[in-house]
C-alpha atoms as a PDB file:
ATOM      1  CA  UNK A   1      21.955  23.406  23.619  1.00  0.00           C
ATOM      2  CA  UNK A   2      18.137  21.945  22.820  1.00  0.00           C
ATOM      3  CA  UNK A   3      16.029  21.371  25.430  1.00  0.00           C
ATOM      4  CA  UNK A   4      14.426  17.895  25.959  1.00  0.00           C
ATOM      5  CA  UNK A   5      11.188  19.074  24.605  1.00  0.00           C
ATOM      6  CA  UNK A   6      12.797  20.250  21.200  1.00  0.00           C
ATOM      7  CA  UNK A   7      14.294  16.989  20.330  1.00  0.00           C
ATOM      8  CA  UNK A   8      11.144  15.249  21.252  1.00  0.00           C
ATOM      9  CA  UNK A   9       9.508  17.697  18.856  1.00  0.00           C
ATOM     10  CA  UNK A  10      11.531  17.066  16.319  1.00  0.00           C
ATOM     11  CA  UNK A  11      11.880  13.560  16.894  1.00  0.00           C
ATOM     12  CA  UNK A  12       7.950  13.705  16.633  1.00  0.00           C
ATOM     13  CA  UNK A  13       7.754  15.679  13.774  1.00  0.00           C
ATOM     14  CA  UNK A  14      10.546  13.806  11.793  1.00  0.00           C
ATOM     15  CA  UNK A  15       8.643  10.437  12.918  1.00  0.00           C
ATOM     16  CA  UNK A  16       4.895  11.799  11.375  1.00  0.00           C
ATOM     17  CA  UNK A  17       7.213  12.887   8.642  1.00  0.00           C
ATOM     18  CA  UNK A  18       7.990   9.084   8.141  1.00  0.00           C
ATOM     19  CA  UNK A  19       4.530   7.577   8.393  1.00  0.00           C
ATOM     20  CA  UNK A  20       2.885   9.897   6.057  1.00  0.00           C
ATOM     21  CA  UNK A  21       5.932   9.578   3.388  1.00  0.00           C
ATOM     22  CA  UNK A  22       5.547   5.351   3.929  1.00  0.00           C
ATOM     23  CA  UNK A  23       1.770   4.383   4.346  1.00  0.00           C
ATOM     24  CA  UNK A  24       0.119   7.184   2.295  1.00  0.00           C
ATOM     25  CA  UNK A  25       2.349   5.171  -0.996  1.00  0.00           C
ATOM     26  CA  UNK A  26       1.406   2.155   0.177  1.00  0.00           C
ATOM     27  CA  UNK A  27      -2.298   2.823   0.707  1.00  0.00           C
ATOM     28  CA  UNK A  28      -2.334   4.227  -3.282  1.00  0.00           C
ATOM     29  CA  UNK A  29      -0.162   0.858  -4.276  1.00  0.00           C
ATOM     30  CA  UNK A  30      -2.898  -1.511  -2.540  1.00  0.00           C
ATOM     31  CA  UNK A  31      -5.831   0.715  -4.357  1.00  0.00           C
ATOM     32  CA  UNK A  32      -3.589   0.461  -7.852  1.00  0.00           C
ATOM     33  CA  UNK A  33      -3.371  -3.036  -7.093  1.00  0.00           C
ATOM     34  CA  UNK A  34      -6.714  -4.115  -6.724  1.00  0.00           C
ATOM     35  CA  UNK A  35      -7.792  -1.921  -9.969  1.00  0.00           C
ATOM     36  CA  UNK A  36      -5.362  -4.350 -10.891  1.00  0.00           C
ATOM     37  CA  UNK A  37      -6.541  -8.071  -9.859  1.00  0.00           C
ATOM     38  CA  UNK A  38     -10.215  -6.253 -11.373  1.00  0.00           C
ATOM     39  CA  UNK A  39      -8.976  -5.949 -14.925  1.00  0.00           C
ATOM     40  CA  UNK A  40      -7.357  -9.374 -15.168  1.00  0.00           C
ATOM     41  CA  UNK A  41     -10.459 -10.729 -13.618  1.00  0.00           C
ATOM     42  CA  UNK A  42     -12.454  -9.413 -16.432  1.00  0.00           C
ATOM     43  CA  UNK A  43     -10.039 -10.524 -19.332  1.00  0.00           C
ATOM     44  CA  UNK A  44     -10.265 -13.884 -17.293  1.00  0.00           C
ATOM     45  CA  UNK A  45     -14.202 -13.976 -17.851  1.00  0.00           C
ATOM     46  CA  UNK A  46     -14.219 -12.666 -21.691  1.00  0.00           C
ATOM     47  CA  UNK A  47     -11.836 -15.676 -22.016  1.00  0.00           C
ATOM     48  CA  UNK A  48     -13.988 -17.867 -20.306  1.00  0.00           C
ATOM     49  CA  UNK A  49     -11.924 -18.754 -17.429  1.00  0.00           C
ATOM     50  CA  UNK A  50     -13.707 -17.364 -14.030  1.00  0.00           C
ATOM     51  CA  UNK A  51     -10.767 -18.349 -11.816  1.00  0.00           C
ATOM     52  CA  UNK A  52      -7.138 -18.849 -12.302  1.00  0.00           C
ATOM     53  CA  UNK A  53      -6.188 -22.841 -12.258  1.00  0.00           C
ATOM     54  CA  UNK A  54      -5.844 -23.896  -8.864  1.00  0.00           C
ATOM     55  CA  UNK A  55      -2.705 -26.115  -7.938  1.00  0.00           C
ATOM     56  CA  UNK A  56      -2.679 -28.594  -5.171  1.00  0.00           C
ATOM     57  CA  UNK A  57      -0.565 -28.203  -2.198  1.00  0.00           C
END
């Protein structure tokens, strides 16, 4: 039978594991993202518009 320290090792190993295969994504989406907002920013300026209409609450 495992010991307690070898299912908290791989407990810990399973739960680094988890964050690297969720926020490493994430942190590519967000950079994506904002190359994103950039380009639409500069077709809004070729088109004249600096900032998207703004709608009253």
């Amino acid at each position: 039978m495992l010991s307690a320290i070898s299912i908290l090792a791989i407990l810990a190993a399973v739960l680094i594991w988890l964050i690297v295969a969720v926020f490493l994504p994430t942190r590519e989406r967000i950079q994506n993202f904002d190359r994103v907002l950039e380009v639409e920013k500069e077709i809004l300026r070729k088109h004249g518009l600096e900032r998207l209409p703004q709608f009253p609450d």
